[in-house]
PDB file of N, CA and C in Angstrom:
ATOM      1  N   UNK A   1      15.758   8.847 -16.215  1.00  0.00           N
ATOM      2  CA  UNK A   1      15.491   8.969 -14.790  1.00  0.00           C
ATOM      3  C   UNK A   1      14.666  10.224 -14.534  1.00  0.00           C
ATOM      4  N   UNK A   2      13.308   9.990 -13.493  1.00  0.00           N
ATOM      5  CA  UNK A   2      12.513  11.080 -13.392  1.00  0.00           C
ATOM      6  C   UNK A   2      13.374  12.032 -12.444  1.00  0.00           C
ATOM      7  N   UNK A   3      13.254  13.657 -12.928  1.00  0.00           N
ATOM      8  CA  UNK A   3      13.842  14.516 -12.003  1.00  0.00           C
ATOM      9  C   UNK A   3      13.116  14.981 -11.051  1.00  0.00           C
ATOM     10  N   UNK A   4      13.293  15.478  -9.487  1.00  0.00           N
ATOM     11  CA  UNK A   4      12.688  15.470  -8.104  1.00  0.00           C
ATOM     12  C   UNK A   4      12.272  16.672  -8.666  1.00  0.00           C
ATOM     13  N   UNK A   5      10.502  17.271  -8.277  1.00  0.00           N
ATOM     14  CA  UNK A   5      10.006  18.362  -8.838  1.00  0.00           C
ATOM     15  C   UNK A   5      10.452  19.007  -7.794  1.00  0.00           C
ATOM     16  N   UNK A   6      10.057  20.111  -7.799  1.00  0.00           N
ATOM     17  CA  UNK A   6      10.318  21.307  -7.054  1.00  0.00           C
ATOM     18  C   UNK A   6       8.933  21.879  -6.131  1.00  0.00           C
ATOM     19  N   UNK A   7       8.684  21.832  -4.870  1.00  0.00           N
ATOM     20  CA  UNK A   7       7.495  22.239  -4.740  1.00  0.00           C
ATOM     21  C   UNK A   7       7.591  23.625  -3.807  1.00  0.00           C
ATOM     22  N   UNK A   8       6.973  24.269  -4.566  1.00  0.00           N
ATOM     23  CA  UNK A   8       7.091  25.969  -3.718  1.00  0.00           C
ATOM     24  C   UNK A   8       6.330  26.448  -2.931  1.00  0.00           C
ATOM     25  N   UNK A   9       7.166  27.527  -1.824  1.00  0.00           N
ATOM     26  CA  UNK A   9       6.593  27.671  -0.716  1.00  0.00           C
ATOM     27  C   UNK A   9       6.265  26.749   0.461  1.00  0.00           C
ATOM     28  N   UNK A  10       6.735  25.965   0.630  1.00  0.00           N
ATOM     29  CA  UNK A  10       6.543  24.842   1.288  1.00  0.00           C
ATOM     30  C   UNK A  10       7.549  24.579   2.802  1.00  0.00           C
ATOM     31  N   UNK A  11       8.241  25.947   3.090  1.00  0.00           N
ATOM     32  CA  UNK A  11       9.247  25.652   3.904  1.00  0.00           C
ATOM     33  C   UNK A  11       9.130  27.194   4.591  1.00  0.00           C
ATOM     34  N   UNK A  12       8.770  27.835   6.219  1.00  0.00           N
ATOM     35  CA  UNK A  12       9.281  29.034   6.467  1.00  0.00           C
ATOM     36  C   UNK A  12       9.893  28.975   8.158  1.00  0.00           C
ATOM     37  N   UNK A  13      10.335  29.684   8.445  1.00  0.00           N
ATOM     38  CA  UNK A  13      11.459  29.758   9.075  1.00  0.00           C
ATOM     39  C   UNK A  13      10.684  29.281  10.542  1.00  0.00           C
ATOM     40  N   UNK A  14       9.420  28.804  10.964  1.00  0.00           N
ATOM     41  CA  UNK A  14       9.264  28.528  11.992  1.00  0.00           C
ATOM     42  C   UNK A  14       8.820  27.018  11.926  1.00  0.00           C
ATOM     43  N   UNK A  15       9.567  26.386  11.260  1.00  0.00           N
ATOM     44  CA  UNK A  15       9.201  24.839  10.718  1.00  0.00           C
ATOM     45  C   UNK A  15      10.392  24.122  11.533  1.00  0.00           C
ATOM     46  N   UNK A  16       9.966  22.975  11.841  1.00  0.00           N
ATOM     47  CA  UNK A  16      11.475  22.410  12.553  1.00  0.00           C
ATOM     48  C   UNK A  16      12.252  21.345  11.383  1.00  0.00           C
ATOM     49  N   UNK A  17      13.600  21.004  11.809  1.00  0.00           N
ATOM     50  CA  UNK A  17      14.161  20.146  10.641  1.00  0.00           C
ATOM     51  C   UNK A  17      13.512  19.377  10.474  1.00  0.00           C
ATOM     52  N   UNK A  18      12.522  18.357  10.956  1.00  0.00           N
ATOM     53  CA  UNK A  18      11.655  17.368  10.396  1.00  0.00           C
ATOM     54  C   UNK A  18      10.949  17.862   9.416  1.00  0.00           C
ATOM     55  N   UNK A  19      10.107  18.744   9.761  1.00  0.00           N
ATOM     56  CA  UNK A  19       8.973  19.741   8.749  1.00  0.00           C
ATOM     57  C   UNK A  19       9.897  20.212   7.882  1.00  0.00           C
ATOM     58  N   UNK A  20      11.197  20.444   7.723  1.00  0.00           N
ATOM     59  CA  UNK A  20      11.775  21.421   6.434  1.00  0.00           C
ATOM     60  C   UNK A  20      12.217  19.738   5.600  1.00  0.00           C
ATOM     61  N   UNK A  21      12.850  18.630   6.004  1.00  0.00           N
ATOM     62  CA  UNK A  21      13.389  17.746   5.920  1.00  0.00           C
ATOM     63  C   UNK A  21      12.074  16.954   4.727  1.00  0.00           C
ATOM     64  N   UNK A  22      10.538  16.835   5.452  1.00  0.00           N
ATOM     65  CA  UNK A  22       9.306  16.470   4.930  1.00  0.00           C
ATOM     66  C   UNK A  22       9.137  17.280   3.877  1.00  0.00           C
ATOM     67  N   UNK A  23       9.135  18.287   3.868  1.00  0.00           N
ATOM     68  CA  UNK A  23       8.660  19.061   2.585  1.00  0.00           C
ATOM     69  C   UNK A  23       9.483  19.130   1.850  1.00  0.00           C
ATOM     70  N   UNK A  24      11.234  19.496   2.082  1.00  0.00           N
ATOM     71  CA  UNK A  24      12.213  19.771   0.937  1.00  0.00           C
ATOM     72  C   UNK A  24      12.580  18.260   0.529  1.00  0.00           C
ATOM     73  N   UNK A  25      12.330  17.053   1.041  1.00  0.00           N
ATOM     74  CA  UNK A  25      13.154  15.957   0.448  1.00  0.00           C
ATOM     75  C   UNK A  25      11.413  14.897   0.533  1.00  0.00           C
ATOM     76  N   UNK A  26      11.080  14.411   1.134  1.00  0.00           N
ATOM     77  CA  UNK A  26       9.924  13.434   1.175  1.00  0.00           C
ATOM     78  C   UNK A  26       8.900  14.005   0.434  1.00  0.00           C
ATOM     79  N   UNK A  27       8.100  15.238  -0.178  1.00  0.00           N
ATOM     80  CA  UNK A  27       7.337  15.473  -0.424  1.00  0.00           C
ATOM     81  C   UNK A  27       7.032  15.279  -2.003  1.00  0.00           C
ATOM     82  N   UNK A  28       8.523  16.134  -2.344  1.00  0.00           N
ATOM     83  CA  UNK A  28       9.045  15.600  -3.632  1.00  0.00           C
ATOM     84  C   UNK A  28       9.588  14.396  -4.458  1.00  0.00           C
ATOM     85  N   UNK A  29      10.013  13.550  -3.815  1.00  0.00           N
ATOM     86  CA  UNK A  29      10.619  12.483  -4.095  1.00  0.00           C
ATOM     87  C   UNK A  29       9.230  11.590  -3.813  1.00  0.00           C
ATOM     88  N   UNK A  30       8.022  11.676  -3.120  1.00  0.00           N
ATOM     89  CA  UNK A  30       6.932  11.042  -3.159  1.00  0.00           C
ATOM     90  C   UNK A  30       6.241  11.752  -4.125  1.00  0.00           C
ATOM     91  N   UNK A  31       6.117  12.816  -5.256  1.00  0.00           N
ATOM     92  CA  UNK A  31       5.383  13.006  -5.918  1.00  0.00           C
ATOM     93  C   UNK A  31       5.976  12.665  -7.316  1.00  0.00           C
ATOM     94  N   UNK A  32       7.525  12.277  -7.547  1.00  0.00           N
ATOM     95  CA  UNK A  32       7.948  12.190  -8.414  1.00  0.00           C
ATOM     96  C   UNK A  32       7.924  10.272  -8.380  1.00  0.00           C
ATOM     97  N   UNK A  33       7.314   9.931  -7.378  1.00  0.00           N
ATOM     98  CA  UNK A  33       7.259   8.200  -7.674  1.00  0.00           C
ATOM     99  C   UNK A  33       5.559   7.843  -7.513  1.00  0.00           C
ATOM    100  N   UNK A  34       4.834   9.159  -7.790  1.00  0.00           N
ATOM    101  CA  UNK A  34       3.361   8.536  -7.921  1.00  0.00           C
ATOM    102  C   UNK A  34       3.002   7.870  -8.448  1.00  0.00           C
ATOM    103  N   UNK A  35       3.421   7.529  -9.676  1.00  0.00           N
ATOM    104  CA  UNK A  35       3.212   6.677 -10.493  1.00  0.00           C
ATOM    105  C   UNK A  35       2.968   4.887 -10.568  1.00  0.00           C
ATOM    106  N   UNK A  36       4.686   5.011 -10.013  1.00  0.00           N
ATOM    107  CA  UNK A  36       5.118   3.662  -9.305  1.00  0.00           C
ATOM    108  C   UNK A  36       4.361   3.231  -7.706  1.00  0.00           C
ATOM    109  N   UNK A  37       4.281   4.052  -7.439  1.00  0.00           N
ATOM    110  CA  UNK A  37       3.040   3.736  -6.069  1.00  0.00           C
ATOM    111  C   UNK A  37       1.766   2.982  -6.667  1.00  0.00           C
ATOM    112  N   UNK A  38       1.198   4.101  -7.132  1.00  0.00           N
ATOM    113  CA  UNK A  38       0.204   3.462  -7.725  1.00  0.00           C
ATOM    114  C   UNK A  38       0.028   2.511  -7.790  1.00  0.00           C
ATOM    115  N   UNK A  39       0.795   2.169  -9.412  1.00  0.00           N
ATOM    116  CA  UNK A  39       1.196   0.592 -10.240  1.00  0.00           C
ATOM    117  C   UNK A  39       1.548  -0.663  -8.731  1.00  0.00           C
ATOM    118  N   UNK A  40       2.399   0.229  -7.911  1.00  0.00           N
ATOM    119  CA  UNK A  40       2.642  -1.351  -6.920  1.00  0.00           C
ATOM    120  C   UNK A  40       1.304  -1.431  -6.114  1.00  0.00           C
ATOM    121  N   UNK A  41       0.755  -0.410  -5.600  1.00  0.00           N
ATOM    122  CA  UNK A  41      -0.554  -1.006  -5.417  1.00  0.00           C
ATOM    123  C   UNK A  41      -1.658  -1.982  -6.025  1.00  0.00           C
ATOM    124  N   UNK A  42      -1.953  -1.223  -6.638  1.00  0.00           N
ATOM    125  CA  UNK A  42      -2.440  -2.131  -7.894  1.00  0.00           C
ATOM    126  C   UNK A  42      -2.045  -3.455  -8.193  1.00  0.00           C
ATOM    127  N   UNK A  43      -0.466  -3.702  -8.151  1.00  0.00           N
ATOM    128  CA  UNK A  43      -0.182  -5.084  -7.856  1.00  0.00           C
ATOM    129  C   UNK A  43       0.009  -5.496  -6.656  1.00  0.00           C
ATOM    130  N   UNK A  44      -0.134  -5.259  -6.153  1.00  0.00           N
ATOM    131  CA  UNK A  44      -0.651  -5.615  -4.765  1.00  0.00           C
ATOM    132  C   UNK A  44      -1.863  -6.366  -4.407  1.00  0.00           C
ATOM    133  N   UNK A  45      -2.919  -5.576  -4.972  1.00  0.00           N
ATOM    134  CA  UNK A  45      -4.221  -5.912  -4.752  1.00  0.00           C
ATOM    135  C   UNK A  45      -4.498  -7.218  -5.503  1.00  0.00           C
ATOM    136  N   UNK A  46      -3.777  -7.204  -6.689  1.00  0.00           N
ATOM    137  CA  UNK A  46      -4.277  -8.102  -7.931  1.00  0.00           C
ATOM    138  C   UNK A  46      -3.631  -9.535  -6.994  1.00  0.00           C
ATOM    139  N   UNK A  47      -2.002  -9.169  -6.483  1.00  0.00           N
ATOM    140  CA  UNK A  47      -1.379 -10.856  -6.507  1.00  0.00           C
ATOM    141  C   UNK A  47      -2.225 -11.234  -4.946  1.00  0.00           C
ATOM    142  N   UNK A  48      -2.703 -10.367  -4.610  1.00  0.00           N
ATOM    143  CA  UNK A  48      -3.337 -11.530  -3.176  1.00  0.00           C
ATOM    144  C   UNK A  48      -4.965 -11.510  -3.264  1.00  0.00           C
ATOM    145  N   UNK A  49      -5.081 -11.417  -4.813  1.00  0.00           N
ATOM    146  CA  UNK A  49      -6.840 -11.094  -5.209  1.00  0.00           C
ATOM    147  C   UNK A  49      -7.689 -10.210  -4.139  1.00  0.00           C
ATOM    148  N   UNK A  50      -7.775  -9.467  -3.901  1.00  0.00           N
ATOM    149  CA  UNK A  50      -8.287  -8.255  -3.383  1.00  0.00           C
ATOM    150  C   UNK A  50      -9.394  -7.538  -4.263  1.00  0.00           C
ATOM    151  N   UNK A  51     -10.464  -8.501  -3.544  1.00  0.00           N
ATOM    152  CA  UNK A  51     -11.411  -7.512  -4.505  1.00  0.00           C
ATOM    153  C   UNK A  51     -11.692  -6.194  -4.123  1.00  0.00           C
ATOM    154  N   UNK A  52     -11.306  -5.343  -4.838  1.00  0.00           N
ATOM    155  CA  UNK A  52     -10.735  -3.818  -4.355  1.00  0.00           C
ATOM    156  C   UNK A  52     -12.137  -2.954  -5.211  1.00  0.00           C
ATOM    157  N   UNK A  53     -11.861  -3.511  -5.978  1.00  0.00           N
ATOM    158  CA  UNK A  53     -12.757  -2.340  -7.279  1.00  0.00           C
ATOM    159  C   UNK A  53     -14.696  -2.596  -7.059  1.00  0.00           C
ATOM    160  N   UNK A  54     -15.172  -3.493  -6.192  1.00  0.00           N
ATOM    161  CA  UNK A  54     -16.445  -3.521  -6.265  1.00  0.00           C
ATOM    162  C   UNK A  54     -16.972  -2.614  -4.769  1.00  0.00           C
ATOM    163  N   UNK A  55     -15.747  -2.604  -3.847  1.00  0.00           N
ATOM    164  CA  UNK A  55     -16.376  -1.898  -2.360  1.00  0.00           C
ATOM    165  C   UNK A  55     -16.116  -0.147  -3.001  1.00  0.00           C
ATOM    166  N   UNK A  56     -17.214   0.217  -1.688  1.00  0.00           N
ATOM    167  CA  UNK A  56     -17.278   1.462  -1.633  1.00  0.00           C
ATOM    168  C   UNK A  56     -16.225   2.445  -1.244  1.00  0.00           C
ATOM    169  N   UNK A  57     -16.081   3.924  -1.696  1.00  0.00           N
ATOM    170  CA  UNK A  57     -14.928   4.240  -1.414  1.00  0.00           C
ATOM    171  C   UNK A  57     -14.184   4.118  -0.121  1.00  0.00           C
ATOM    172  N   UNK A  58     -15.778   4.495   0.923  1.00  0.00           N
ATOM    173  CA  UNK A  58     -15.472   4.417   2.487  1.00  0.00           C
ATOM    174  C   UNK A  58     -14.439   2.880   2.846  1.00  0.00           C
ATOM    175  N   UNK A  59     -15.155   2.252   2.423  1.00  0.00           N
ATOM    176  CA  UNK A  59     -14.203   0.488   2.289  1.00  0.00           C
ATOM    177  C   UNK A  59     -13.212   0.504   1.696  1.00  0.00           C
ATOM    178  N   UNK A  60     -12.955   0.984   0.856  1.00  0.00           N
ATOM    179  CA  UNK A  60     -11.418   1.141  -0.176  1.00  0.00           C
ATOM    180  C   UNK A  60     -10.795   1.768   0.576  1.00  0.00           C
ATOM    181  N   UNK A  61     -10.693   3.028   1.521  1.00  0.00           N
ATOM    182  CA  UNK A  61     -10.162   3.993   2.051  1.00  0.00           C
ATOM    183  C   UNK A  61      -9.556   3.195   3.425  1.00  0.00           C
ATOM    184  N   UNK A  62     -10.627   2.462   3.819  1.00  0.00           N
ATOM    185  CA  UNK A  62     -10.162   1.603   5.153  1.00  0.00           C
ATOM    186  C   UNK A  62      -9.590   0.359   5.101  1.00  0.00           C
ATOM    187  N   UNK A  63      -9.569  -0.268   4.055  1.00  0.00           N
ATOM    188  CA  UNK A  63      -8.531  -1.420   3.288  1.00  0.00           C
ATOM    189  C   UNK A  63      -7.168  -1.025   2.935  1.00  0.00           C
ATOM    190  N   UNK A  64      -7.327   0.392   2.374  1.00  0.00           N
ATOM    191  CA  UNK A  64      -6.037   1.081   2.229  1.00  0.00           C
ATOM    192  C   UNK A  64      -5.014   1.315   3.734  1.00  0.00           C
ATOM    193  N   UNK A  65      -5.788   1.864   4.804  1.00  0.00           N
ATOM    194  CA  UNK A  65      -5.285   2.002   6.087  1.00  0.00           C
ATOM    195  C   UNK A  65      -4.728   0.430   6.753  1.00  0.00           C
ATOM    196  N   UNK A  66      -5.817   0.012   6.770  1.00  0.00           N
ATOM    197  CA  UNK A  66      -5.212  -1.585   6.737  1.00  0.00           C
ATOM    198  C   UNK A  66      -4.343  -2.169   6.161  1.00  0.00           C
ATOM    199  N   UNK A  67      -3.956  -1.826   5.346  1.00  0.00           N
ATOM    200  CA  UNK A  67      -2.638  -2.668   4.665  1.00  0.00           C
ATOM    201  C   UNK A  67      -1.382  -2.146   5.070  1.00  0.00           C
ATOM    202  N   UNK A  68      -1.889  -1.068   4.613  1.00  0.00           N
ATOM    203  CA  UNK A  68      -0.239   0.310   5.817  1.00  0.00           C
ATOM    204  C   UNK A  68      -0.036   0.163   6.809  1.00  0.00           C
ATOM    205  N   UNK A  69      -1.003  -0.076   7.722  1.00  0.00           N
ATOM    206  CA  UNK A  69      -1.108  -0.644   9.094  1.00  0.00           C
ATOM    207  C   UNK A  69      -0.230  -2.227   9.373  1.00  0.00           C
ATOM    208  N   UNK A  70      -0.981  -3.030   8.586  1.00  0.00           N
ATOM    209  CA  UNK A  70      -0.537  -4.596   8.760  1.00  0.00           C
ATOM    210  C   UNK A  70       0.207  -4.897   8.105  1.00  0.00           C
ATOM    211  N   UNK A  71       1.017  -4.665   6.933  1.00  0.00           N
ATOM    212  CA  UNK A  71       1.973  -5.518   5.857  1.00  0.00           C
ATOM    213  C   UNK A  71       3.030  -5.176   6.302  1.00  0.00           C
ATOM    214  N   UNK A  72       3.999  -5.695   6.896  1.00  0.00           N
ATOM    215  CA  UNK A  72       5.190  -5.112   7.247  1.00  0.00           C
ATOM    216  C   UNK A  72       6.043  -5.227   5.720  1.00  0.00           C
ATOM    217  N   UNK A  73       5.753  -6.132   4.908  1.00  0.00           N
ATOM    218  CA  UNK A  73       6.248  -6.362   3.888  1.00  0.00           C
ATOM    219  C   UNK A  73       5.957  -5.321   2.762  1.00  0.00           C
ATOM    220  N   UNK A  74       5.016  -4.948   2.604  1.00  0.00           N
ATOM    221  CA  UNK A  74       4.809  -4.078   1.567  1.00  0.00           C
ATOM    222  C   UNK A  74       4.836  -2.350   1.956  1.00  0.00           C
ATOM    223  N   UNK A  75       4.801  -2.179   3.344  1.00  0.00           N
ATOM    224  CA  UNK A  75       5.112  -1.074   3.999  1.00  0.00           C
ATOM    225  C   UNK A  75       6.650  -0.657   3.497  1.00  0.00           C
ATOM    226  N   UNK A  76       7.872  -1.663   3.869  1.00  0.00           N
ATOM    227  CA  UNK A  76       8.990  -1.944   3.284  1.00  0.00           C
ATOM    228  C   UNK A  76       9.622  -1.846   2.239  1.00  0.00           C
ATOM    229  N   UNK A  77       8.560  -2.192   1.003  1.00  0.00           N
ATOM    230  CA  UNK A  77       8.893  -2.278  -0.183  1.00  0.00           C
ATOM    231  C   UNK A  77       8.656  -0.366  -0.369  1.00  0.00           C
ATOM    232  N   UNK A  78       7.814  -0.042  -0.178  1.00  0.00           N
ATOM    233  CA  UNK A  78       7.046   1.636  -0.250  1.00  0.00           C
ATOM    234  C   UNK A  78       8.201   2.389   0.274  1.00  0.00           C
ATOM    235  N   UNK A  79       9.052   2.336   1.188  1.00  0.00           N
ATOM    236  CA  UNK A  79      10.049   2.946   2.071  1.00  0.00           C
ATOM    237  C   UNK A  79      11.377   3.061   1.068  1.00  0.00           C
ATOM    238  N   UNK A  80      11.552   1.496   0.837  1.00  0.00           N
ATOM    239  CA  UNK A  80      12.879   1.251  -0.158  1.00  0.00           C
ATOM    240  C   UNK A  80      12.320   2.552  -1.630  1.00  0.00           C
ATOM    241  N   UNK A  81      11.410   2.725  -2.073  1.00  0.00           N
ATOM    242  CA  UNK A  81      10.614   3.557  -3.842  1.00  0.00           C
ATOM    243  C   UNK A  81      11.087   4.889  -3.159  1.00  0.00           C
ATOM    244  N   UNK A  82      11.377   5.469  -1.958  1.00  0.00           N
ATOM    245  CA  UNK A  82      11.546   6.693  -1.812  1.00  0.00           C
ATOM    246  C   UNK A  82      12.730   6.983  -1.129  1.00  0.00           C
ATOM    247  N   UNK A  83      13.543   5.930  -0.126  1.00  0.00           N
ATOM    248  CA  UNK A  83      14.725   6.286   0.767  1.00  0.00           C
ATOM    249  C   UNK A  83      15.717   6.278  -0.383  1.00  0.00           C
ATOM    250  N   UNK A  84      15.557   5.521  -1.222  1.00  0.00           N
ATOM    251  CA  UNK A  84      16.625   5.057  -2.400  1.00  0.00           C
ATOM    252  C   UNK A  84      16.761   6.427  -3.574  1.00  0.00           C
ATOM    253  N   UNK A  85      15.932   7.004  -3.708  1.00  0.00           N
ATOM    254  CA  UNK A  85      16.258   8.633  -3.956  1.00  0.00           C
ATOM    255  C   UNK A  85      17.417   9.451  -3.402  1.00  0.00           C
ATOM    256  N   UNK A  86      17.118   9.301  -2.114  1.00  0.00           N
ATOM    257  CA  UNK A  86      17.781  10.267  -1.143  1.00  0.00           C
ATOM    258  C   UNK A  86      19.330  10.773  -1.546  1.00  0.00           C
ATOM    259  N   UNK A  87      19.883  11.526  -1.346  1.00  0.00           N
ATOM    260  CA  UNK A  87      21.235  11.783  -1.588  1.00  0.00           C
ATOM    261  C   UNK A  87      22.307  11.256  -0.402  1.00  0.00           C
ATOM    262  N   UNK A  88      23.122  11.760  -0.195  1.00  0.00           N
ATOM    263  CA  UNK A  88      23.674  11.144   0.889  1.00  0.00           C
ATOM    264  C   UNK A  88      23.673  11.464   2.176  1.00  0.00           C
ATOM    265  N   UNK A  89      23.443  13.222   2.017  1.00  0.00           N
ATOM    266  CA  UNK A  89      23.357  14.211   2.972  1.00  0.00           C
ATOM    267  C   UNK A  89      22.000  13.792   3.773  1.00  0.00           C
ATOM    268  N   UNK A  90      21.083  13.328   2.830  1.00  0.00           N
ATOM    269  CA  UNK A  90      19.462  13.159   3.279  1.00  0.00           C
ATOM    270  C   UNK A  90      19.475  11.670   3.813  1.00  0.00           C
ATOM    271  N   UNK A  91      20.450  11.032   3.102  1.00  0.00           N
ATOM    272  CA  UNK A  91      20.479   9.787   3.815  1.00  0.00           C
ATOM    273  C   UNK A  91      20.702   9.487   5.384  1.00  0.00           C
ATOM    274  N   UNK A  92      21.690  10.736   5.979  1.00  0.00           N
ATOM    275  CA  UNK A  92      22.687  10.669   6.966  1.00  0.00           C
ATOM    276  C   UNK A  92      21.480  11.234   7.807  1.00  0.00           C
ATOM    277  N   UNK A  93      20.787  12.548   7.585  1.00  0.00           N
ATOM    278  CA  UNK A  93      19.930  12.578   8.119  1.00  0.00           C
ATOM    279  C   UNK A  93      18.675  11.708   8.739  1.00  0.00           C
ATOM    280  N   UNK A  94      18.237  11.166   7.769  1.00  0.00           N
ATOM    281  CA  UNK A  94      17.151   9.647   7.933  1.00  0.00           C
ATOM    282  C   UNK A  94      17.742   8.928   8.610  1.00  0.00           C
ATOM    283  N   UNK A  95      19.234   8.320   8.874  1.00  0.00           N
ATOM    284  CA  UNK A  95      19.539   7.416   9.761  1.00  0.00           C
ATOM    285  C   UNK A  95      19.638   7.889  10.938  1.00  0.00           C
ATOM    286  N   UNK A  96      19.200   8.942  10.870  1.00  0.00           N
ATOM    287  CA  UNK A  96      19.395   9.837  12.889  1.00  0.00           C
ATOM    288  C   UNK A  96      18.122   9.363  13.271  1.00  0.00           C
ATOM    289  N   UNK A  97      17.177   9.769  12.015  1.00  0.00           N
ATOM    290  CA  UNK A  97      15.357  10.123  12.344  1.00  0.00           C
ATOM    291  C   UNK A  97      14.568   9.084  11.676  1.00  0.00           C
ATOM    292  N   UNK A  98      14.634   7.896  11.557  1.00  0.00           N
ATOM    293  CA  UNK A  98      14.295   6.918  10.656  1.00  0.00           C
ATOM    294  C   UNK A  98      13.454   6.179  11.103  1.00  0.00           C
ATOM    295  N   UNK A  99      12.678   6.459  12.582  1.00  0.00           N
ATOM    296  CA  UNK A  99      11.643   6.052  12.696  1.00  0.00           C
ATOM    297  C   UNK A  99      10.645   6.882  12.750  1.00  0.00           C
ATOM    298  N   UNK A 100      10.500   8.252  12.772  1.00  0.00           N
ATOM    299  CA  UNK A 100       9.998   9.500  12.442  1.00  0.00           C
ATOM    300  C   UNK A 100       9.619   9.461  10.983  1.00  0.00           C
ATOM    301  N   UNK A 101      10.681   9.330  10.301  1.00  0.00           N
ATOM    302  CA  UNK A 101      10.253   9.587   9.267  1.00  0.00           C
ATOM    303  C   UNK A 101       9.360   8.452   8.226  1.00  0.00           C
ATOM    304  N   UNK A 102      10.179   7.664   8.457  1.00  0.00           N
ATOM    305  CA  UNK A 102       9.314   5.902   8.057  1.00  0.00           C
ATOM    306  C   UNK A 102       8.030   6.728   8.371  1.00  0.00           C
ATOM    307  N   UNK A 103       7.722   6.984   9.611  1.00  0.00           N
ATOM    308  CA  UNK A 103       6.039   6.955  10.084  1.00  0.00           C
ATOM    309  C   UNK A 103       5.274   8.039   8.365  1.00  0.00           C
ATOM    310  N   UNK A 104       6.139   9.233   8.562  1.00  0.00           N
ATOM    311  CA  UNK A 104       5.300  10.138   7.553  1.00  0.00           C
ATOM    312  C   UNK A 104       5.361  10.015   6.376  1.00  0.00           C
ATOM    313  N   UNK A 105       6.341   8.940   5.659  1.00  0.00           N
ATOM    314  CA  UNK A 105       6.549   8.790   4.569  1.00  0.00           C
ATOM    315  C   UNK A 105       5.413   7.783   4.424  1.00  0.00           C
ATOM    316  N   UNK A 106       4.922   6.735   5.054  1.00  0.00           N
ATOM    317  CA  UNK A 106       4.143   5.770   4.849  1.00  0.00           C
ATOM    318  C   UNK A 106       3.208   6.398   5.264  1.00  0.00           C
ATOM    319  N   UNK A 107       2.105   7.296   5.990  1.00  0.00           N
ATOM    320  CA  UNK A 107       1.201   8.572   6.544  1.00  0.00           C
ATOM    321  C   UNK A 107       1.197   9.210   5.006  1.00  0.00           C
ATOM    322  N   UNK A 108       2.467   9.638   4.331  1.00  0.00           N
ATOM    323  CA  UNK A 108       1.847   9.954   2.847  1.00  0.00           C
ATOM    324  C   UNK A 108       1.663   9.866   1.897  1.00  0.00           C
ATOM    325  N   UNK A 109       2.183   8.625   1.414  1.00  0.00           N
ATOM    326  CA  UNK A 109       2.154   7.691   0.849  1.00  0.00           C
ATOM    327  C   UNK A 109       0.928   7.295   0.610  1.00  0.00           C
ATOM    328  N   UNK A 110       0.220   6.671   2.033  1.00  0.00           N
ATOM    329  CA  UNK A 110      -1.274   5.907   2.634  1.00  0.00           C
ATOM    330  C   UNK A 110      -2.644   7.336   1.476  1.00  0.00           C
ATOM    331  N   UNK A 111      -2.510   8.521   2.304  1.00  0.00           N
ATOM    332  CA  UNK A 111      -2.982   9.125   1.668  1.00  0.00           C
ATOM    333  C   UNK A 111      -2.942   9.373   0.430  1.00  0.00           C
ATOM    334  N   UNK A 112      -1.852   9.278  -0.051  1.00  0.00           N
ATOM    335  CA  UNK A 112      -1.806   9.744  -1.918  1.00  0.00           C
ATOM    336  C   UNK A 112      -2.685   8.679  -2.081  1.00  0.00           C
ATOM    337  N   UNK A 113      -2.569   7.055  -1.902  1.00  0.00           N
ATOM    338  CA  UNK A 113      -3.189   6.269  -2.613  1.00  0.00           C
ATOM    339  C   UNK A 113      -4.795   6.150  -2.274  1.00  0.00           C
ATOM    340  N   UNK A 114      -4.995   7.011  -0.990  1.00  0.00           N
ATOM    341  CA  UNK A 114      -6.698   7.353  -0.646  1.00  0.00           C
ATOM    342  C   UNK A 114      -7.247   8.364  -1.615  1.00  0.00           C
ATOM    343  N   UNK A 115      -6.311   9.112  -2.112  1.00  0.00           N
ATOM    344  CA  UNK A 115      -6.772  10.321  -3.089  1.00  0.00           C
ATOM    345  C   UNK A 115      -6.506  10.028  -4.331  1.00  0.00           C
ATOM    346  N   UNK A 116      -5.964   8.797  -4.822  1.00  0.00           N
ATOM    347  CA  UNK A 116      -6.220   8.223  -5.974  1.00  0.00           C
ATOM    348  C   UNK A 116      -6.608   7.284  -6.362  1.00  0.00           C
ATOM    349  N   UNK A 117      -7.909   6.844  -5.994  1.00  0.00           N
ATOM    350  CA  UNK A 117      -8.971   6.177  -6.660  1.00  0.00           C
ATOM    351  C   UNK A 117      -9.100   6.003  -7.124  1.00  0.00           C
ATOM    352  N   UNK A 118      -9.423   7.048  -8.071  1.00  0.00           N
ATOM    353  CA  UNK A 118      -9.991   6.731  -9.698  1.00  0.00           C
ATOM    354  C   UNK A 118      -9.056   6.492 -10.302  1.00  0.00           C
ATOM    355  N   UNK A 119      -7.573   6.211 -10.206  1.00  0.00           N
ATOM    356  CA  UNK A 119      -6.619   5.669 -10.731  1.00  0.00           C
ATOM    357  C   UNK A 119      -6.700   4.170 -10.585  1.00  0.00           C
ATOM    358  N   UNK A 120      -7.146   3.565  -9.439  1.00  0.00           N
ATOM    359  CA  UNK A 120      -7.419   2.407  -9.421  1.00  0.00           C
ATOM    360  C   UNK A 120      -8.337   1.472 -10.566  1.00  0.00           C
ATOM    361  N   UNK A 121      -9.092   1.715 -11.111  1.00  0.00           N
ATOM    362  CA  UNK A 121     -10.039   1.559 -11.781  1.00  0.00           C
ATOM    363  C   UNK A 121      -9.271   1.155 -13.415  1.00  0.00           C
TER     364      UNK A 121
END
């Protein structure tokens, strides 16, 4: 089992619990499942044939927004790769703020997979 990295400096005292909540638990637990993002993208694209790899990045970037936007289904699946980390304490939290946070977890998520491109390939 991959262990949650540690990311420093990322938290100071004029941050609110969302912002300490995003950086100490979502930031990490989304960098320790990059991988698996990826890969489900990638299958993603392949099972509904998506020709992904011949458009330009500008087009890849806005296909990417589009899918985050429209799939309620695969938005879902992306939510379950990172809430399912959570501990219990972080869990209890997310069920207060769980439409807040849904939003930024899938907001960074969307981006990791805009900034990895050339992983696509």
């Amino acid at each position: 089992m991959n262990k949650r990295p540690v990311i420093n400096n990322v938290v100071n005292e004029k941050m609110t619990e969302m912002e300490i909540f995003q950086n100490k638990t979502l930031r990490p637990v989304i960098k320790m499942q990059h991988d698996l993002l990826i890969s489900a993208f990638k299958n993603y694209l392949q099972k509904r044939k998506v020709v992904f790899l011949e458009l330009t990045d500008q087009k890849k970037k806005s296909k990417i927004a589009n899918i985050f936007k429209t799939d309620n289904n695969y938005k879902n699946i992306n939510l379950g790769f990172i809430i399912g980390h959570f501990s219990e304490d972080e869990f209890n939290f997310y069920t207060k703020n769980s439409s807040e946070i849904n939003r930024r977890i899938l907001q960074i998520i969307s981006q990791r997979v805009k900034d990895s491109l050339l992983e696509m390939a």
